[in-house]
Protein backbone atom coordinates (compact mmCIF):
# COMPACT_ATOMS: atom_id res chain seq x y z
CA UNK A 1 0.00 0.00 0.00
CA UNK A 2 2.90 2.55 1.01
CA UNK A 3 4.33 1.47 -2.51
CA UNK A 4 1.54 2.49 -4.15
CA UNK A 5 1.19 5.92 -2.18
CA UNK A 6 4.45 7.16 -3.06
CA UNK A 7 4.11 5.84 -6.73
CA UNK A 8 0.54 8.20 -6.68
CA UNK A 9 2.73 11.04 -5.75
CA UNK A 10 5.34 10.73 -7.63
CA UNK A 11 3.43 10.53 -10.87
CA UNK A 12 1.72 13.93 -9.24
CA UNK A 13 4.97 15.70 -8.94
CA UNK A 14 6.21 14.76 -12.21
CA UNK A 15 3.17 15.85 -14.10
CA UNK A 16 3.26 19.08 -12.38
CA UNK A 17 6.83 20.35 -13.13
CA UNK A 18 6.26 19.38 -16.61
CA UNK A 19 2.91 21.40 -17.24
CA UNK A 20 4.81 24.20 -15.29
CA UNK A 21 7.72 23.90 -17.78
CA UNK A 22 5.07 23.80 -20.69
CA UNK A 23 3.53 27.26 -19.16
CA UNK A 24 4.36 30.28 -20.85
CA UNK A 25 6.88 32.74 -19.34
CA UNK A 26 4.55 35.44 -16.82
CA UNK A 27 4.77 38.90 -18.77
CA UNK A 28 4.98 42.12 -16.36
CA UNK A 29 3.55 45.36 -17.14
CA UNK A 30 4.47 48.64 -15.95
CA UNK A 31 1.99 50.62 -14.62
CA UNK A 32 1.23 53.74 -16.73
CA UNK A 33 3.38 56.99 -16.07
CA UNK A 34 0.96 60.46 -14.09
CA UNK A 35 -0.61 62.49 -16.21
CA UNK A 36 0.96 65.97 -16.29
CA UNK A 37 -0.32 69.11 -15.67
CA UNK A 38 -0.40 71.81 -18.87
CA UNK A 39 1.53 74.90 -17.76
CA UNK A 40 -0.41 77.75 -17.90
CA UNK A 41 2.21 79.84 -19.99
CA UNK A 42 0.56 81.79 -22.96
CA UNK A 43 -1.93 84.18 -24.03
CA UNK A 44 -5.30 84.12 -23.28
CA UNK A 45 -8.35 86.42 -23.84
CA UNK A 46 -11.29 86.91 -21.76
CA UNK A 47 -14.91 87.82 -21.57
CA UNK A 48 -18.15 88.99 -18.76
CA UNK A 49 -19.98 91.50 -16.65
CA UNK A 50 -20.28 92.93 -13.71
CA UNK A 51 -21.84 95.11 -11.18
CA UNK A 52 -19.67 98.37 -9.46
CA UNK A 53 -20.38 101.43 -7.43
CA UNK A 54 -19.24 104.54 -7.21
CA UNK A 55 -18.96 107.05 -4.19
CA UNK A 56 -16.82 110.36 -3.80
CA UNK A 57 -16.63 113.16 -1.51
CA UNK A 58 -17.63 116.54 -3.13
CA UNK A 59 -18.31 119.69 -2.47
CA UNK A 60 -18.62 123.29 -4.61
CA UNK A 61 -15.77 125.59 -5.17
CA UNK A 62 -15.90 128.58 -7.00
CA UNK A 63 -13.08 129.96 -8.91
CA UNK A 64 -9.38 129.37 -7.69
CA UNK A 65 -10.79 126.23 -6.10
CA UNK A 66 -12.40 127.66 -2.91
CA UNK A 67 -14.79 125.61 -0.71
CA UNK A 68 -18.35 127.07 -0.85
CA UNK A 69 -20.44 123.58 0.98
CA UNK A 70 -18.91 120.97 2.95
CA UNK A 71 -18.57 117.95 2.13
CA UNK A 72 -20.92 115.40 1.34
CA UNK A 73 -21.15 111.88 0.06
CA UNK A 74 -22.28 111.41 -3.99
CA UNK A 75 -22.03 108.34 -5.88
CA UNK A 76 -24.57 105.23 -7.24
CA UNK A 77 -24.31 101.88 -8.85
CA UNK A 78 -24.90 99.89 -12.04
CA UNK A 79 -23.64 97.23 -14.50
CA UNK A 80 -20.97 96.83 -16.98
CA UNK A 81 -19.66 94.26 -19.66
CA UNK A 82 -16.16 94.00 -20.16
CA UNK A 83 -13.45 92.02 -22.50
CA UNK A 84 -9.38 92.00 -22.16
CA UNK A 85 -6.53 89.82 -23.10
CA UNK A 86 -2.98 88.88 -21.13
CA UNK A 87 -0.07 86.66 -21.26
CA UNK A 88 0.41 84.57 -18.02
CA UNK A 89 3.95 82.74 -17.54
CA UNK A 90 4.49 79.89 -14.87
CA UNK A 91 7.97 79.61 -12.70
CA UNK A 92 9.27 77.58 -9.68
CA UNK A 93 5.83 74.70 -10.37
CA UNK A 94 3.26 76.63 -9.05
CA UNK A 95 3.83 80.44 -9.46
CA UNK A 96 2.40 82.33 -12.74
CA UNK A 97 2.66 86.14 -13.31
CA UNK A 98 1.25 87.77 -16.04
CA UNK A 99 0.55 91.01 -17.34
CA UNK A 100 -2.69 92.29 -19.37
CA UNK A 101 -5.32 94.91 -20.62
CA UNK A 102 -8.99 95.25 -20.43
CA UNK A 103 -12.04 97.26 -20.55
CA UNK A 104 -15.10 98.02 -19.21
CA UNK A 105 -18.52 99.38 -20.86
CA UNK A 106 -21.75 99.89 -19.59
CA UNK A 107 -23.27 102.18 -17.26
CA UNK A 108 -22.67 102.92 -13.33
CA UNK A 109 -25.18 105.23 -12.54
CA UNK A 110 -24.90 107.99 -9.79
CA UNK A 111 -25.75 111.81 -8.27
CA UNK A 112 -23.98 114.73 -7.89
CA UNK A 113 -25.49 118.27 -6.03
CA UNK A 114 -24.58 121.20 -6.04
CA UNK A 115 -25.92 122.54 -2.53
CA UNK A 116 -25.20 126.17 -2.75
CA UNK A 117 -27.70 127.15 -5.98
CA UNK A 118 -29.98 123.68 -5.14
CA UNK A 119 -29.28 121.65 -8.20
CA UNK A 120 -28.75 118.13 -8.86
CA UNK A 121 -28.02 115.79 -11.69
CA UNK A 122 -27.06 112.14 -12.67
CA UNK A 123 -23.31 111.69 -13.48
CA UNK A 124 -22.73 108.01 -15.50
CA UNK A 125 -19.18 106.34 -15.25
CA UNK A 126 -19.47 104.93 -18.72
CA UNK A 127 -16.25 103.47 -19.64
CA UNK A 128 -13.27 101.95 -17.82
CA UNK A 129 -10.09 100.83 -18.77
CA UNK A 130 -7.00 99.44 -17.50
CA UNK A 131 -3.36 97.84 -17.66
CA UNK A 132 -1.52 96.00 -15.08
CA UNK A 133 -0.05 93.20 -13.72
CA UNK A 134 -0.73 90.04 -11.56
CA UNK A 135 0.65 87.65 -9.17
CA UNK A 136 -0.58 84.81 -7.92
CA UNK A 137 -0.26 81.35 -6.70
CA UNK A 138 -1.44 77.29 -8.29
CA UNK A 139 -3.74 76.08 -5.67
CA UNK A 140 -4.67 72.91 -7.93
CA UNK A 141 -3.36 72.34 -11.05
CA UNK A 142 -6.86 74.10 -12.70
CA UNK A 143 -6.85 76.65 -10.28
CA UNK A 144 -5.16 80.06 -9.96
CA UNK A 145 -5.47 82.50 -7.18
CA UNK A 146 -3.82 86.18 -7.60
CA UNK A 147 -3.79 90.05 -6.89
CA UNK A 148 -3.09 92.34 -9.13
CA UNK A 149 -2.33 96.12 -9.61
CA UNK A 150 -1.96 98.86 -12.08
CA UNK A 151 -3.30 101.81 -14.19
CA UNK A 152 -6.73 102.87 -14.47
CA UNK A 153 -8.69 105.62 -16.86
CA UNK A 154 -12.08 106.11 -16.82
CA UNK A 155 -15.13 108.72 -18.90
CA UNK A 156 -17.75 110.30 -17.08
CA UNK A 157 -21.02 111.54 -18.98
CA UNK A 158 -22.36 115.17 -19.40
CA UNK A 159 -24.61 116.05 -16.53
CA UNK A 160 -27.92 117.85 -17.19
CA UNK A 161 -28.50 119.46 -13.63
CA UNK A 162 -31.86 120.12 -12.43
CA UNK A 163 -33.45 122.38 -9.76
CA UNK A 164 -33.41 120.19 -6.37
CA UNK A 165 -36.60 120.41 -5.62
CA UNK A 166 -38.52 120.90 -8.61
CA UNK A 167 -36.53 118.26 -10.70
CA UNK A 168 -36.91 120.55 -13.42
CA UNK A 169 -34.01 121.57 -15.97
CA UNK A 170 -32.37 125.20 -14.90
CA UNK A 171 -30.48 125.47 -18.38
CA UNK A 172 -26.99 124.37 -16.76
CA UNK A 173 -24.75 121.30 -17.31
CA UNK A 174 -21.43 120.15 -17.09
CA UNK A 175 -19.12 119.12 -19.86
CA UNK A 176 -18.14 115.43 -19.96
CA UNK A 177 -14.78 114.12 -18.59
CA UNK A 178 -11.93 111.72 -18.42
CA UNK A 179 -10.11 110.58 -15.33
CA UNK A 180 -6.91 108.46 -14.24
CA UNK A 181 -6.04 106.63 -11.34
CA UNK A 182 -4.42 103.42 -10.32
CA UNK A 183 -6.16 99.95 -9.11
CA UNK A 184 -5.67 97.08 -6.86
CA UNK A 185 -7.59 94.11 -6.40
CA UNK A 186 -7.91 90.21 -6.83
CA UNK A 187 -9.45 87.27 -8.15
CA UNK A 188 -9.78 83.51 -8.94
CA UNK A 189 -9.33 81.54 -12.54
CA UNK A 190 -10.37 77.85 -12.72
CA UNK A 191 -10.56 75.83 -15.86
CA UNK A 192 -14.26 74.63 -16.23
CA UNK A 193 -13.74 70.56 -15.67
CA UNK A 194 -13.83 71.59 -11.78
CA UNK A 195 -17.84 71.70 -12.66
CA UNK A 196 -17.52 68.35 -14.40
CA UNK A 197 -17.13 70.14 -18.06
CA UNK A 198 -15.42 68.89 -20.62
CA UNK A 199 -13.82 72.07 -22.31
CA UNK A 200 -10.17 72.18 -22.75
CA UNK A 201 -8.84 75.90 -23.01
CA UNK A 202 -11.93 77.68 -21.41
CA UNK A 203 -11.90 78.44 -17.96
CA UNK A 204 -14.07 81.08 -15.65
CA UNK A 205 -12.47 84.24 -13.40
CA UNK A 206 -14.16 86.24 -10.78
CA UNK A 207 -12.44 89.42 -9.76
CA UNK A 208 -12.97 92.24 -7.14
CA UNK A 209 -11.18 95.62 -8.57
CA UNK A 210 -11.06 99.04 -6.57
CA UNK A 211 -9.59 102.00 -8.78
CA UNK A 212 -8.15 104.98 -7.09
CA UNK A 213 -8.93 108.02 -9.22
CA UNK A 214 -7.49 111.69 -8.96
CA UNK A 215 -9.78 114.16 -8.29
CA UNK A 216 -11.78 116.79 -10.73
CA UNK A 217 -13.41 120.02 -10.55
CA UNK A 218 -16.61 120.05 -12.90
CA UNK A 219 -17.41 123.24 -14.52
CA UNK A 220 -20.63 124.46 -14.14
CA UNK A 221 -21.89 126.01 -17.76
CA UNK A 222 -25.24 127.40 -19.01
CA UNK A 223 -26.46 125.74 -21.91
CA UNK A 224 -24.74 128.10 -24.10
CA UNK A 225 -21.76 126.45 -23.01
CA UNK A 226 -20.18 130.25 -21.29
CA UNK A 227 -18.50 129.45 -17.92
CA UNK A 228 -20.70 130.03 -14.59
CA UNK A 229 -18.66 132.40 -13.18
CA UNK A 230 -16.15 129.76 -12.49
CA UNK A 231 -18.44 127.86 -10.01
CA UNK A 232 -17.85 123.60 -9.91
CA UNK A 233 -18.73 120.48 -8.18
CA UNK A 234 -15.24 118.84 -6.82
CA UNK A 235 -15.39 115.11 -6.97
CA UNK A 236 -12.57 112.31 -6.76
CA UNK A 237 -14.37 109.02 -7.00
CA UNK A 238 -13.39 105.75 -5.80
CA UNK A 239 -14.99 102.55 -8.71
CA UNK A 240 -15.46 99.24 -7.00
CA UNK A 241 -16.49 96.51 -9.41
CA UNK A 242 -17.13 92.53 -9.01
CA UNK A 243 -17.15 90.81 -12.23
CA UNK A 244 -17.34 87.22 -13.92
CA UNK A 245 -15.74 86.26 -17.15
CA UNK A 246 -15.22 83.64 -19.39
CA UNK A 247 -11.58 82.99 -20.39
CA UNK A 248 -9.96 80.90 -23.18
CA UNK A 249 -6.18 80.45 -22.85
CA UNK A 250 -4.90 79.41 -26.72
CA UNK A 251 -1.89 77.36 -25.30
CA UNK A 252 -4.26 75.02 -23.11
CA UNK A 253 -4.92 71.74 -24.67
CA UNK A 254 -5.41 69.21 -21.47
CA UNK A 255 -2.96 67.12 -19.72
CA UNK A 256 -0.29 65.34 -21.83
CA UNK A 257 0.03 61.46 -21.30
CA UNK A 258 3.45 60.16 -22.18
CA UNK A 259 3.69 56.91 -24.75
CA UNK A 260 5.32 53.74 -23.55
């Protein structure tokens, strides 16, 4: 019986090694490299709207600048479209700096009084535009934080002024104007597969923006357009705007897998 166990096993073994050596040689496979990030060097150009107030300090001189009312607070609100372009580079992984150029159109609606004669009128900032420079810093590979800085010009409308009380027109205006400054602010820019879209190249920025402006004595005319004996409303406004935009960046084109 013990014969015929160890003949039974034998046999076993033998068959074994030989399917084994009949087997074909076990293939490994590497595992796939990581995807790598785009870099978000290039140009891009952008597109949105927005919503911004005004608000100034202002008060009437007369000629050679002299104070005739104190001070009071002016200003308003409204909306705005606006479109831009910029070239971003990336350093040391997750840096990017960029510079750029933009503008702003629409309509930001406000008052301005003059207290002394009781008049009043709607002054518009109608235009904006600006060139400066940002900073900021990768958070995720899609997503870029900054703060930025720079110059800022901006066109104020005519102003029909009425009587304060009557809201009649007295036959006086003031001329339209332009106005520079400087602004500061800060945003965020994510490329849209953070919402679960497919769209290689676009992405979406929301920005916060305060310009600084310098400050302007409005002429007071009659409609005839002759001087008012040199009387003006003093203003220097300060623009805050919030806006959304859609961005395409030309260079983007998704992450690059490596062939193996």
């Amino acid at each position: 019986m013990k014969k015929l166990l160890l003949a039974l096993a034998a046999a076993a073994a033998f068959s074994g090694s030989a399917l084994a050596a009949d087997m074909a040689p076990r293939t490994y496979t590497k595992a796939p490299p990581p995807l790598a990030a785009p870099s978000w060097t290039g140009f891009y150009i952008f597109g949105g709207g927005g919503g911004g107030v005004w608000d100034s300090n202002s008060h009437t001189v007369s000629t050679g600048g002299v104070p005739l009312s104190i001070d009071s607070r002016v200003g308003g609100d409204g909306w705005y479209g606006t479109v831009g372009a910029g070239y971003d580079w990336q350093f040391n992984s997750n840096w990017v700096f960029g510079v750029f150029g933009d503008g702003q159109f629409g309509s930001i609606n406000g008052s301005i009084n003059d207290p002394n004669q009781s008049l009043t009128g709607r002054l518009k900032d109608q235009d904006n535009w600006a060139a400066g420079a940002r900073l900021g810093y990768l958070v995720a590979p899609n997503v870029y934080s900054y703060v930025n800085a720079g110059y800022a010009g901006s066109h104020w409308s005519r102003v029909t002024l009425l009587n304060t009380f009557s809201g009649l027109p007295v036959g006086i205006h003031t001329d339209s104007f332009n106005l520079n400054g400087g602004f500061i602010g800060g945003g965020v820019e994510n490329n849209l597969n953070i919402f679960g879209i497919s769209a290689p190249g676009w992405f979406m920025k929301t920005e916060y923006r305060a310009a600084y402006y310098g400050s302007k004595t409005i002429g007071e005319k009659f409609d005839g357009t002759n001087v008012l004996d040199g009387i003006g409303i003093k203003v220097q406004p300060l623009v805050q705007t919030v806006s959304t935009s859609l961005v395409y960046r030309f260079n983007w084109t998704g992450p690059v897998v490596a062939k193996y």
